[in-house]
PDB file of N, CA and C in Angstrom:
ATOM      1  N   UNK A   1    -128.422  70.529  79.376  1.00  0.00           N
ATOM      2  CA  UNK A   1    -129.233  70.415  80.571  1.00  0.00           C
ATOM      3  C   UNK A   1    -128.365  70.051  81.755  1.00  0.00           C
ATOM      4  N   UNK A   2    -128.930  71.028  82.701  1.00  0.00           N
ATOM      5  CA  UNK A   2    -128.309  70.735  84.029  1.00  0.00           C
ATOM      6  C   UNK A   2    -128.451  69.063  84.407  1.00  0.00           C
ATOM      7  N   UNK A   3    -127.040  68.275  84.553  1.00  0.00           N
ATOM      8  CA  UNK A   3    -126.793  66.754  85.385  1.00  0.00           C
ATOM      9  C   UNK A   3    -127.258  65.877  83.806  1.00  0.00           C
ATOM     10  N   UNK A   4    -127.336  65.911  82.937  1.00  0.00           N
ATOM     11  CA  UNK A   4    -127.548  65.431  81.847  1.00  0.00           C
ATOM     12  C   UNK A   4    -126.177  64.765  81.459  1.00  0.00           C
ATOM     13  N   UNK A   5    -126.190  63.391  81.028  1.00  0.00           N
ATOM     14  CA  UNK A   5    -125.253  62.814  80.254  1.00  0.00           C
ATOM     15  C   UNK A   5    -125.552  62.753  78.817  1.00  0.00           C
ATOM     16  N   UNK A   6    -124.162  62.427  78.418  1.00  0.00           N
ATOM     17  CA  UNK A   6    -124.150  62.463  76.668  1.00  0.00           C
ATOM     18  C   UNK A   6    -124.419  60.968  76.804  1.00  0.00           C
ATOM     19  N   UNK A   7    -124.952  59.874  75.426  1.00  0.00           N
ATOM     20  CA  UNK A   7    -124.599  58.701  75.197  1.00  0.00           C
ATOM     21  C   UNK A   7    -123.857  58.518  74.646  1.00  0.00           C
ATOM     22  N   UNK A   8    -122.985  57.506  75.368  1.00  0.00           N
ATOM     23  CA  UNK A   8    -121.870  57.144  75.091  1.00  0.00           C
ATOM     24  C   UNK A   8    -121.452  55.979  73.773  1.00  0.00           C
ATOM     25  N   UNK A   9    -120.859  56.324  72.713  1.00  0.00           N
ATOM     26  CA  UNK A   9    -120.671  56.062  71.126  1.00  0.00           C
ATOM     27  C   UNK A   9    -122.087  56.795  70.232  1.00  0.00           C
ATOM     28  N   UNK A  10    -122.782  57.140  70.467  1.00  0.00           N
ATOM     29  CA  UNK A  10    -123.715  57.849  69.796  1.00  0.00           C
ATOM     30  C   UNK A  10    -122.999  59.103  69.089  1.00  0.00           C
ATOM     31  N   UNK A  11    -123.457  59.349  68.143  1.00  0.00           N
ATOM     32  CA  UNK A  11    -122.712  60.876  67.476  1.00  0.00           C
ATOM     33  C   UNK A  11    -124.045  62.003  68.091  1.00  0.00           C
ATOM     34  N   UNK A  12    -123.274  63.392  67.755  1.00  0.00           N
ATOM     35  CA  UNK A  12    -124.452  64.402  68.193  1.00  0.00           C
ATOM     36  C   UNK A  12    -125.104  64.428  66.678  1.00  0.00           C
ATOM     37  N   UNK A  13    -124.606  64.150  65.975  1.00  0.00           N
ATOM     38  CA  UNK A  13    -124.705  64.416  64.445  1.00  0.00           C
ATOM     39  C   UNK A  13    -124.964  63.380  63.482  1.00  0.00           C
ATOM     40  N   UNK A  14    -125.535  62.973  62.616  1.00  0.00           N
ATOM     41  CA  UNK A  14    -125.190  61.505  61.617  1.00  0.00           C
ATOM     42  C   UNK A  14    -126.352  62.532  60.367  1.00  0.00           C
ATOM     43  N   UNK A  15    -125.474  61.687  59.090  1.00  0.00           N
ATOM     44  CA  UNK A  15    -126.781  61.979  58.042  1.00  0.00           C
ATOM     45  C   UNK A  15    -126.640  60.772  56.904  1.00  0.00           C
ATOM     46  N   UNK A  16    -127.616  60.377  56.372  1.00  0.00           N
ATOM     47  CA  UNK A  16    -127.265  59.177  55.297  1.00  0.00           C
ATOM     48  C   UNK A  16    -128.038  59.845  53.769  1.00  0.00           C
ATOM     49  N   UNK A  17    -126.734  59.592  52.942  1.00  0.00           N
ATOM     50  CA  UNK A  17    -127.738  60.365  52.038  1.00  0.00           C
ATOM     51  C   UNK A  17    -127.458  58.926  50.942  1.00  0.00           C
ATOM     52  N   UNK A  18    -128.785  59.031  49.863  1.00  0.00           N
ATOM     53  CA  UNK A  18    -128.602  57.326  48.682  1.00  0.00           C
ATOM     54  C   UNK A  18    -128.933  58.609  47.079  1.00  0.00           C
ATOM     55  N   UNK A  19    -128.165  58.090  46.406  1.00  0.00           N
ATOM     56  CA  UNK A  19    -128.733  58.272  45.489  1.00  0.00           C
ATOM     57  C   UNK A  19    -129.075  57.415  44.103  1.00  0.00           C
ATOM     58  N   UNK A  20    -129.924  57.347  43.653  1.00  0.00           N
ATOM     59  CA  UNK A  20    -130.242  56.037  42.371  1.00  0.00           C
ATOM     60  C   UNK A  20    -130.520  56.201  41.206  1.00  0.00           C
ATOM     61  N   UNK A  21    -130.406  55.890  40.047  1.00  0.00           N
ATOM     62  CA  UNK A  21    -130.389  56.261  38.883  1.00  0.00           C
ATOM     63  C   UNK A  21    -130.965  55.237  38.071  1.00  0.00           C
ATOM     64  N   UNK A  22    -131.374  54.772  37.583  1.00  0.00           N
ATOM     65  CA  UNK A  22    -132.229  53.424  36.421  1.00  0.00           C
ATOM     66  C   UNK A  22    -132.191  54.078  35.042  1.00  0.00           C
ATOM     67  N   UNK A  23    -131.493  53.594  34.213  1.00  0.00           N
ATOM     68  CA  UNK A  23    -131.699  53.680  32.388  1.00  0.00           C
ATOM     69  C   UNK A  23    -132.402  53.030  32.130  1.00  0.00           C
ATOM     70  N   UNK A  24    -133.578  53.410  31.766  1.00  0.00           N
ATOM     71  CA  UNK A  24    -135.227  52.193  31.578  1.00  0.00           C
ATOM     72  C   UNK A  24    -134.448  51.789  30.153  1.00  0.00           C
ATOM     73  N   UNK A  25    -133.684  51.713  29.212  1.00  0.00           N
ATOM     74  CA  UNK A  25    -133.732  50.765  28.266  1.00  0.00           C
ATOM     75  C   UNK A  25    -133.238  49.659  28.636  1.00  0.00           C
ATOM     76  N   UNK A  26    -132.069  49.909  29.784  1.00  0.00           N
ATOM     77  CA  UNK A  26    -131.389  48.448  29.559  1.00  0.00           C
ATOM     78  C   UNK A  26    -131.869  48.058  31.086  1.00  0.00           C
ATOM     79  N   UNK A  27    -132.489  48.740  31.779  1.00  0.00           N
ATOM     80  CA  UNK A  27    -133.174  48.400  33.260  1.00  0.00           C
ATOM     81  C   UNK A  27    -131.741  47.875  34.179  1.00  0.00           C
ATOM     82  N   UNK A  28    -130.560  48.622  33.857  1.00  0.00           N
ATOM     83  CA  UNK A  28    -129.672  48.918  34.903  1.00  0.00           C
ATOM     84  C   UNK A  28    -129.779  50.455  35.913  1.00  0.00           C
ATOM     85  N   UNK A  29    -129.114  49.706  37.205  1.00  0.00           N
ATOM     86  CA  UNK A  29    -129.519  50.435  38.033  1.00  0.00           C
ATOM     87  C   UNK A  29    -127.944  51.022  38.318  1.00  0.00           C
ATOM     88  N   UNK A  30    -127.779  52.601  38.539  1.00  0.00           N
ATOM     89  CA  UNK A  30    -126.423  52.793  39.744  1.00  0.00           C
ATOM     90  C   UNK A  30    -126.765  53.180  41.108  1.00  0.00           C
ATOM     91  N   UNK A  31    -126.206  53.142  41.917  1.00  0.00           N
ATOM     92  CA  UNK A  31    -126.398  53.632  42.796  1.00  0.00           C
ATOM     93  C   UNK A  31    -125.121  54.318  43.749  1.00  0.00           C
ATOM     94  N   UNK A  32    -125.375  54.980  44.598  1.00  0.00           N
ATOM     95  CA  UNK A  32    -124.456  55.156  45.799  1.00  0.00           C
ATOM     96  C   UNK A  32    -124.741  55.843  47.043  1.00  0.00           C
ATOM     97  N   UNK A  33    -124.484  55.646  47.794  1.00  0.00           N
ATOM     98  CA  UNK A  33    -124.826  55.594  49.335  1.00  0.00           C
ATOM     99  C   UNK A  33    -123.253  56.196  50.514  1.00  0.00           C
ATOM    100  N   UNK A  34    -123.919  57.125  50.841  1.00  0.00           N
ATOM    101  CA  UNK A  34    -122.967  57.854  52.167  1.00  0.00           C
ATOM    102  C   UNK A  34    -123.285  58.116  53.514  1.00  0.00           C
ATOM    103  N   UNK A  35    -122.379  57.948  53.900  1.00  0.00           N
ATOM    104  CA  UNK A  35    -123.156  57.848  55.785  1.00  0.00           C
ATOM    105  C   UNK A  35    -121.563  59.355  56.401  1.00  0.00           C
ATOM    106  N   UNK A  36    -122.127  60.169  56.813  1.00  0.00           N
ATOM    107  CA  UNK A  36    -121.437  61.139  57.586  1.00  0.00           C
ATOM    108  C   UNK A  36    -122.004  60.814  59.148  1.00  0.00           C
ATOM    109  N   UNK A  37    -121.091  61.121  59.971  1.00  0.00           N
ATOM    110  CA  UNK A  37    -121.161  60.728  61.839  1.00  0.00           C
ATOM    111  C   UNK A  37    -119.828  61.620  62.150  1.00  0.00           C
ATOM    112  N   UNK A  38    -120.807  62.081  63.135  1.00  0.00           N
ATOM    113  CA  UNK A  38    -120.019  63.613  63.777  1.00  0.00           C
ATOM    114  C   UNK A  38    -119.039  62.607  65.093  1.00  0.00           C
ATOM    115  N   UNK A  39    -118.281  63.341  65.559  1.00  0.00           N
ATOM    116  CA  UNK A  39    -117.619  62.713  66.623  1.00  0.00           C
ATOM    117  C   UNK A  39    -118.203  61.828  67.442  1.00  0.00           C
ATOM    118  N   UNK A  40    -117.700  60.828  68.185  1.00  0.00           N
ATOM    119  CA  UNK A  40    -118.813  59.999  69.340  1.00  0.00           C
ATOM    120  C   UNK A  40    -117.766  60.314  70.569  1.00  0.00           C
ATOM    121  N   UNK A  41    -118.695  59.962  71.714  1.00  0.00           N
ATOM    122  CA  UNK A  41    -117.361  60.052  72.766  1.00  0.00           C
ATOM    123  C   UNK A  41    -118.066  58.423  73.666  1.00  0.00           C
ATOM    124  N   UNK A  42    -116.667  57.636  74.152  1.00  0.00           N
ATOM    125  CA  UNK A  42    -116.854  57.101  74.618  1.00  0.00           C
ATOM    126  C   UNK A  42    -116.002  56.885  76.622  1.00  0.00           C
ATOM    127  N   UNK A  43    -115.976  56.213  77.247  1.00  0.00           N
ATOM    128  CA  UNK A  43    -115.878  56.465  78.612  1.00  0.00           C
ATOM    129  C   UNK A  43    -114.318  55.077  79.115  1.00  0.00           C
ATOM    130  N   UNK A  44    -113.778  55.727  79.798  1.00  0.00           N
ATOM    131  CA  UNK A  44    -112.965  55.084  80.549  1.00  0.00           C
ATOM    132  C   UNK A  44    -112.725  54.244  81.209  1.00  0.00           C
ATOM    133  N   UNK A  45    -111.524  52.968  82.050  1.00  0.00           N
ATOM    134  CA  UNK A  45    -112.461  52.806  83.444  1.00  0.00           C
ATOM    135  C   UNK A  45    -112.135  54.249  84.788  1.00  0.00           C
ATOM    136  N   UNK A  46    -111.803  55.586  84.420  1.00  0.00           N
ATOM    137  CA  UNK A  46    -111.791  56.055  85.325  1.00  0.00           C
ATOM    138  C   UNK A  46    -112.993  57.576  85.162  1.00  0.00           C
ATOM    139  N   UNK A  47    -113.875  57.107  83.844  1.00  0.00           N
ATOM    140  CA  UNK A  47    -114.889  58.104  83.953  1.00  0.00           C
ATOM    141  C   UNK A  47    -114.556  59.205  83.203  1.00  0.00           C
ATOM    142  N   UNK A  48    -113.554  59.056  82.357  1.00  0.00           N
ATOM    143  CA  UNK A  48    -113.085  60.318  81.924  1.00  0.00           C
ATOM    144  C   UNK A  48    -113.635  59.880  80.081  1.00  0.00           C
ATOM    145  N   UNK A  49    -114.129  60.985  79.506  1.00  0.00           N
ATOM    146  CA  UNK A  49    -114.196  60.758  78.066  1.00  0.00           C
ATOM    147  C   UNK A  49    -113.700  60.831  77.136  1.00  0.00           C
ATOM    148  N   UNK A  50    -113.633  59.853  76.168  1.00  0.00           N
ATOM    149  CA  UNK A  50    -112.405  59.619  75.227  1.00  0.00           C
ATOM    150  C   UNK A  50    -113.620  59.659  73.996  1.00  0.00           C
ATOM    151  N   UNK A  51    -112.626  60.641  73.042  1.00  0.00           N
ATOM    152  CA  UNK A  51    -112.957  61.328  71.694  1.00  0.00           C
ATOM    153  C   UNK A  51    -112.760  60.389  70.611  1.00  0.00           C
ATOM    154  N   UNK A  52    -113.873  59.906  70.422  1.00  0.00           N
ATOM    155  CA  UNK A  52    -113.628  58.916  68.708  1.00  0.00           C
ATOM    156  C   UNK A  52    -113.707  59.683  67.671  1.00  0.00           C
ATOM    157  N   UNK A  53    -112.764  59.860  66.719  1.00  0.00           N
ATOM    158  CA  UNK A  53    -113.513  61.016  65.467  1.00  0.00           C
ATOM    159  C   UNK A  53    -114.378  60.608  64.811  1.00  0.00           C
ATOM    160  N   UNK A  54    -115.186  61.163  64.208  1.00  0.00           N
ATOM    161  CA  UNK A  54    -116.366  61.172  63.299  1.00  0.00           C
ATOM    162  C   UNK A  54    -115.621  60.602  61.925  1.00  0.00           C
ATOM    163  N   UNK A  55    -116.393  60.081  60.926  1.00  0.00           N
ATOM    164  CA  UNK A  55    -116.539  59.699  59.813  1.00  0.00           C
ATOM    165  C   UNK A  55    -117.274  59.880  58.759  1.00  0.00           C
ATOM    166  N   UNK A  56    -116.689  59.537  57.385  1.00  0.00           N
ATOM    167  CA  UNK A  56    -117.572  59.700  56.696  1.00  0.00           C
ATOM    168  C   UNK A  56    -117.226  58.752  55.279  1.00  0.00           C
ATOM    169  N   UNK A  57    -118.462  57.313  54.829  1.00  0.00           N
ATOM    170  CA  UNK A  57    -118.258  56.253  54.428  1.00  0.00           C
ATOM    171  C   UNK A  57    -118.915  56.911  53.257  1.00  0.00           C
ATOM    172  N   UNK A  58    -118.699  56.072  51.801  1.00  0.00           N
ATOM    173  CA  UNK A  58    -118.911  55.895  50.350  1.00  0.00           C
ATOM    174  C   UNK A  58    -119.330  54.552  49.961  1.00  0.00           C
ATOM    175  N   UNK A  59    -120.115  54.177  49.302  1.00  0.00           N
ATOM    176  CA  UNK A  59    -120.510  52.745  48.966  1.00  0.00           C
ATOM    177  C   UNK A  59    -121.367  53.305  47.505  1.00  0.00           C
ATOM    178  N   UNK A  60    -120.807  52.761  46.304  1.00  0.00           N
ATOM    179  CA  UNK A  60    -121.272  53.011  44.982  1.00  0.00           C
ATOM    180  C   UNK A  60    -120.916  51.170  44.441  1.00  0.00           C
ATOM    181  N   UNK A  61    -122.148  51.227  43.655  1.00  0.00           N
ATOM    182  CA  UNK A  61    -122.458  50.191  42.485  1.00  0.00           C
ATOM    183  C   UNK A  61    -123.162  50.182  41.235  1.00  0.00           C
ATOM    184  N   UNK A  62    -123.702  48.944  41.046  1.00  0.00           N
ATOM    185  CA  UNK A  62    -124.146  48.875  40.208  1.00  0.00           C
ATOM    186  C   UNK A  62    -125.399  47.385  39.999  1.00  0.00           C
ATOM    187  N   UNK A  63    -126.620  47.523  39.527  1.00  0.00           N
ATOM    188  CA  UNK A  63    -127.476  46.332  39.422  1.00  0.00           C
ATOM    189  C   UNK A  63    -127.978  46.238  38.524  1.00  0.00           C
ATOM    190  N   UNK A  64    -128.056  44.929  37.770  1.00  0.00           N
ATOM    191  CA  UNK A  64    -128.249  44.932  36.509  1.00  0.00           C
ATOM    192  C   UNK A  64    -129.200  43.320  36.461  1.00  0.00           C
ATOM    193  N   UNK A  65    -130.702  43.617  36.184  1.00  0.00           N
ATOM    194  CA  UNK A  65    -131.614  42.341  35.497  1.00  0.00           C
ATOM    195  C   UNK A  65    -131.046  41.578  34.456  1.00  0.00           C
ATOM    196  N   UNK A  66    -130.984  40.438  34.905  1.00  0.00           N
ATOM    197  CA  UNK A  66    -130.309  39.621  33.753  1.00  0.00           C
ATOM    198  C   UNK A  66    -131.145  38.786  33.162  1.00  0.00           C
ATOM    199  N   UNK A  67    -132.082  37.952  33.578  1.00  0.00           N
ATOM    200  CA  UNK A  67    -133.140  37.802  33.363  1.00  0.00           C
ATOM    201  C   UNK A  67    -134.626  38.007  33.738  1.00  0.00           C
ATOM    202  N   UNK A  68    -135.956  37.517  33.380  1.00  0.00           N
ATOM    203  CA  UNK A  68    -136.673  37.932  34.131  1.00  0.00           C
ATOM    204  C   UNK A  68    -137.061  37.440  35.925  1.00  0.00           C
ATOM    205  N   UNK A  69    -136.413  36.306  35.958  1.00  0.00           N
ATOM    206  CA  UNK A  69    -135.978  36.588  37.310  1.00  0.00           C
ATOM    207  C   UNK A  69    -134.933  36.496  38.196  1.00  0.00           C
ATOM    208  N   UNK A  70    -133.728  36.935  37.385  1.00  0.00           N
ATOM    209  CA  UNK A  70    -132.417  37.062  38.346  1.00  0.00           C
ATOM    210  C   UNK A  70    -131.752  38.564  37.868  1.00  0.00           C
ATOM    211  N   UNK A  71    -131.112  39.026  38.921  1.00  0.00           N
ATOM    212  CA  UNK A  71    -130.675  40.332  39.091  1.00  0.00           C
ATOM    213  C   UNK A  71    -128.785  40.251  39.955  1.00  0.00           C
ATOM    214  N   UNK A  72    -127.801  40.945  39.135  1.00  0.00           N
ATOM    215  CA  UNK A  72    -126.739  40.756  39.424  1.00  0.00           C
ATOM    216  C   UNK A  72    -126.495  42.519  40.179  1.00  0.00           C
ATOM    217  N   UNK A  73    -125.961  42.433  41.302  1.00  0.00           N
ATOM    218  CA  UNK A  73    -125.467  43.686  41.899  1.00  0.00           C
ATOM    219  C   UNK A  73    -124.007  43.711  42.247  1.00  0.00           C
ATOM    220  N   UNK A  74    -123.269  44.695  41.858  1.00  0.00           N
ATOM    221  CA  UNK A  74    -121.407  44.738  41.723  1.00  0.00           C
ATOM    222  C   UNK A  74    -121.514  45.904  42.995  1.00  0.00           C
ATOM    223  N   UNK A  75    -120.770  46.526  44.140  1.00  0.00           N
ATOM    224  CA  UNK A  75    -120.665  47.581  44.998  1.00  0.00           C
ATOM    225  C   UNK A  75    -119.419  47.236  45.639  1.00  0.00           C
ATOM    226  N   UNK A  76    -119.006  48.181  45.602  1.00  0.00           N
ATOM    227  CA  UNK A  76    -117.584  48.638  46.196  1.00  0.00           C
ATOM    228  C   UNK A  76    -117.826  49.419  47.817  1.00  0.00           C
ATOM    229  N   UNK A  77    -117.675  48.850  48.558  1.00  0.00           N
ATOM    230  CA  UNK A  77    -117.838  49.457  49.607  1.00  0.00           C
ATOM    231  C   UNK A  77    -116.552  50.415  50.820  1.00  0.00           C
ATOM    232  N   UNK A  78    -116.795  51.181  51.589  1.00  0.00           N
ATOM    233  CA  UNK A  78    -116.044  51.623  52.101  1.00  0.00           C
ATOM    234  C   UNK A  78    -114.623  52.941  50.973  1.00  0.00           C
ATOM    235  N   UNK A  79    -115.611  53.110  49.789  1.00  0.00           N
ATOM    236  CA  UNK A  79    -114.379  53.628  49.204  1.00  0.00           C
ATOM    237  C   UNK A  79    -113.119  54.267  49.261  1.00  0.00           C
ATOM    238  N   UNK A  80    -113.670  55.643  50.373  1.00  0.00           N
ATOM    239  CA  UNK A  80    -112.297  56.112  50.869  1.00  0.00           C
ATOM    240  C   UNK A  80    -111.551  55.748  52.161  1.00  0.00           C
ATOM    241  N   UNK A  81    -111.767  54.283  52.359  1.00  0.00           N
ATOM    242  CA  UNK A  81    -110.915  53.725  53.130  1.00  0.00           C
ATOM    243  C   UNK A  81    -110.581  54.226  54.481  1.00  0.00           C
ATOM    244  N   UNK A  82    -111.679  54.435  54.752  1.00  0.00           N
ATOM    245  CA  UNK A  82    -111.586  54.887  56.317  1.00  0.00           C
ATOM    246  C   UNK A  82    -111.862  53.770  57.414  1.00  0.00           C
ATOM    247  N   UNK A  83    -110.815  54.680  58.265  1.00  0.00           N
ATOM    248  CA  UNK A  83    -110.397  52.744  59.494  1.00  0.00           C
ATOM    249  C   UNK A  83    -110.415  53.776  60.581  1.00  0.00           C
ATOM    250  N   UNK A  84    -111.358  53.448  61.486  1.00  0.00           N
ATOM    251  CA  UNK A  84    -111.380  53.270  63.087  1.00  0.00           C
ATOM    252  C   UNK A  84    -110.471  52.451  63.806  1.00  0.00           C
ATOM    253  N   UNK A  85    -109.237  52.200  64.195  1.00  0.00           N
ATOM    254  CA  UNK A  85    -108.826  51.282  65.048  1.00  0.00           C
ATOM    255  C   UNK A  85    -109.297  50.475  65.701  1.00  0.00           C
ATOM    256  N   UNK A  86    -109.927  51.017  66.969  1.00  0.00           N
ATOM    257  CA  UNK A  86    -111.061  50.724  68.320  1.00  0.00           C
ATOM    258  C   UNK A  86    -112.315  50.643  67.849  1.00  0.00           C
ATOM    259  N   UNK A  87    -113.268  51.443  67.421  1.00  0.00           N
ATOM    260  CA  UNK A  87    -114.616  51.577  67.217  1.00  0.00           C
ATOM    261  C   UNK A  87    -115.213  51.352  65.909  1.00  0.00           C
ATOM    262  N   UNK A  88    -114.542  51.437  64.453  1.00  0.00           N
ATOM    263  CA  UNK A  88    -114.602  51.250  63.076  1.00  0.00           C
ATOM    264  C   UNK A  88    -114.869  52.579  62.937  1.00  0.00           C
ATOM    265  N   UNK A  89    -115.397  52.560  61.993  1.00  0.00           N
ATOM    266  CA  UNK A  89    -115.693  51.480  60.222  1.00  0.00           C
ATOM    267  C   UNK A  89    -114.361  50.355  60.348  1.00  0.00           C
ATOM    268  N   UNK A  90    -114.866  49.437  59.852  1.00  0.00           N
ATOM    269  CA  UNK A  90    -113.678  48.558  59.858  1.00  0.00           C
ATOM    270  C   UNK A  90    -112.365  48.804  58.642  1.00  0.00           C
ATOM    271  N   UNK A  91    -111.324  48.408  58.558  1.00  0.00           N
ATOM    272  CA  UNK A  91    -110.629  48.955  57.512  1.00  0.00           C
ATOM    273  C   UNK A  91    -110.992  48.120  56.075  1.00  0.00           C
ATOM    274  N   UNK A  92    -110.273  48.583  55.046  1.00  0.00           N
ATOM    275  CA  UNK A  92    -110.274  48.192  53.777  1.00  0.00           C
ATOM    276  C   UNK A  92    -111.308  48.321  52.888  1.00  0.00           C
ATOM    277  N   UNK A  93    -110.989  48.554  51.803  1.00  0.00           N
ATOM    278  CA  UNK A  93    -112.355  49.069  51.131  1.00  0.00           C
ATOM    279  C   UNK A  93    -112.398  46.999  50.299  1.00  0.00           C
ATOM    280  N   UNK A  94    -113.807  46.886  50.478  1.00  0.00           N
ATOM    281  CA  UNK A  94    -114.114  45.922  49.565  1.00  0.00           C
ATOM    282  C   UNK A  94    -115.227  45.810  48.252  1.00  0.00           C
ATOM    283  N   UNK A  95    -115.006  44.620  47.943  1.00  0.00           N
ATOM    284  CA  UNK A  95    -115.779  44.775  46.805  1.00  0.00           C
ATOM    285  C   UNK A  95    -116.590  43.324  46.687  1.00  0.00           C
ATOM    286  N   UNK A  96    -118.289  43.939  46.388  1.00  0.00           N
ATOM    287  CA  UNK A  96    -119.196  42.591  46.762  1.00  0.00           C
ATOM    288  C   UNK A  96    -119.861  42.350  45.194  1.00  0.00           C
ATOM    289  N   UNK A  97    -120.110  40.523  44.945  1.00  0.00           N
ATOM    290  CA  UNK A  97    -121.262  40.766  43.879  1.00  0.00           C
ATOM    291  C   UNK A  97    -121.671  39.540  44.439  1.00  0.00           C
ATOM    292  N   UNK A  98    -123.414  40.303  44.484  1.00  0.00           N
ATOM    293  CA  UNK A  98    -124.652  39.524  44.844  1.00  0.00           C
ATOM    294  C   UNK A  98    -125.421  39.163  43.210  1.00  0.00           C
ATOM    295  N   UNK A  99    -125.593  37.574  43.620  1.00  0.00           N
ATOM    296  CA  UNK A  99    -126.488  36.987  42.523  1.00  0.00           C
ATOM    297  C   UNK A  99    -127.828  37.203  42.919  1.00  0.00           C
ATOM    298  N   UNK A 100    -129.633  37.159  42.852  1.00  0.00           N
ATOM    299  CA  UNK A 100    -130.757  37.396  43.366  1.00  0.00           C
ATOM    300  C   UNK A 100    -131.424  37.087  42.609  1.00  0.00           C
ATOM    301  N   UNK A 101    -132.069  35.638  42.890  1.00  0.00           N
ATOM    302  CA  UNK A 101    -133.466  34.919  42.056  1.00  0.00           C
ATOM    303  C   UNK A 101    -134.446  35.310  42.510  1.00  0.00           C
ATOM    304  N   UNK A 102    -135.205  35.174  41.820  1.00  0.00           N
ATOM    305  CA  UNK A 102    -136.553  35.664  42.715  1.00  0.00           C
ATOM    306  C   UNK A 102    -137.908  34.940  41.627  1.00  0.00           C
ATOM    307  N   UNK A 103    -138.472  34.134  42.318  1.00  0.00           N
ATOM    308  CA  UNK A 103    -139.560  33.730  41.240  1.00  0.00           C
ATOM    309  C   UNK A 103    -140.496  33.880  42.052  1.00  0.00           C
TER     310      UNK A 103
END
């Protein structure tokens, strides 16, 4: 569109896709989760636009009922280690485990 701006760090593009799996015998869960983002552009102080590349993140685990009311989750995040300098993903891939009571 005529006089139209882009927003600035927004992608033109993004998609998140999850996928989940449950073995009803042992009521473990896997999972994994991806986020794709098309280029962003962001701005200067002289107005001119600067090209962030696009990305694309991995996050796979695992959750497992341990009793009837606590639940242990293992996920590795950031797998293929993708680093933004300026804007992220932040670097390093890590690795989380959440304990979860619930009565």
């Amino acid at each position: 569109n005529s006089g139209a701006e882009r927003l600035v760090l927004q992608p033109e593009h993004s998609a998140n896709f999850n996928v989940r799996y449950r073995f009803a015998q042992t009521d473990t869960v896997l999972f994994s989760q991806a986020t794709l983002s098309s280029n962003r552009y962001d701005r200067d102080e002289a107005g001119q636009d600067i090209l962030i590349p696009g990305y694309f993140l991995m996050r796979a685990g695992v959750t497992q009922n341990l009793f009837d009311h606590a639940e242990l989750t293992v996920a590795a995040e950031n797998i293929l280690d993708v680093y933004g300098p300026v804007y992220g993903p932040k670097p390093g891939r890590t690795v989380s485990a959440n304990l979860r009571a619930f009565f």
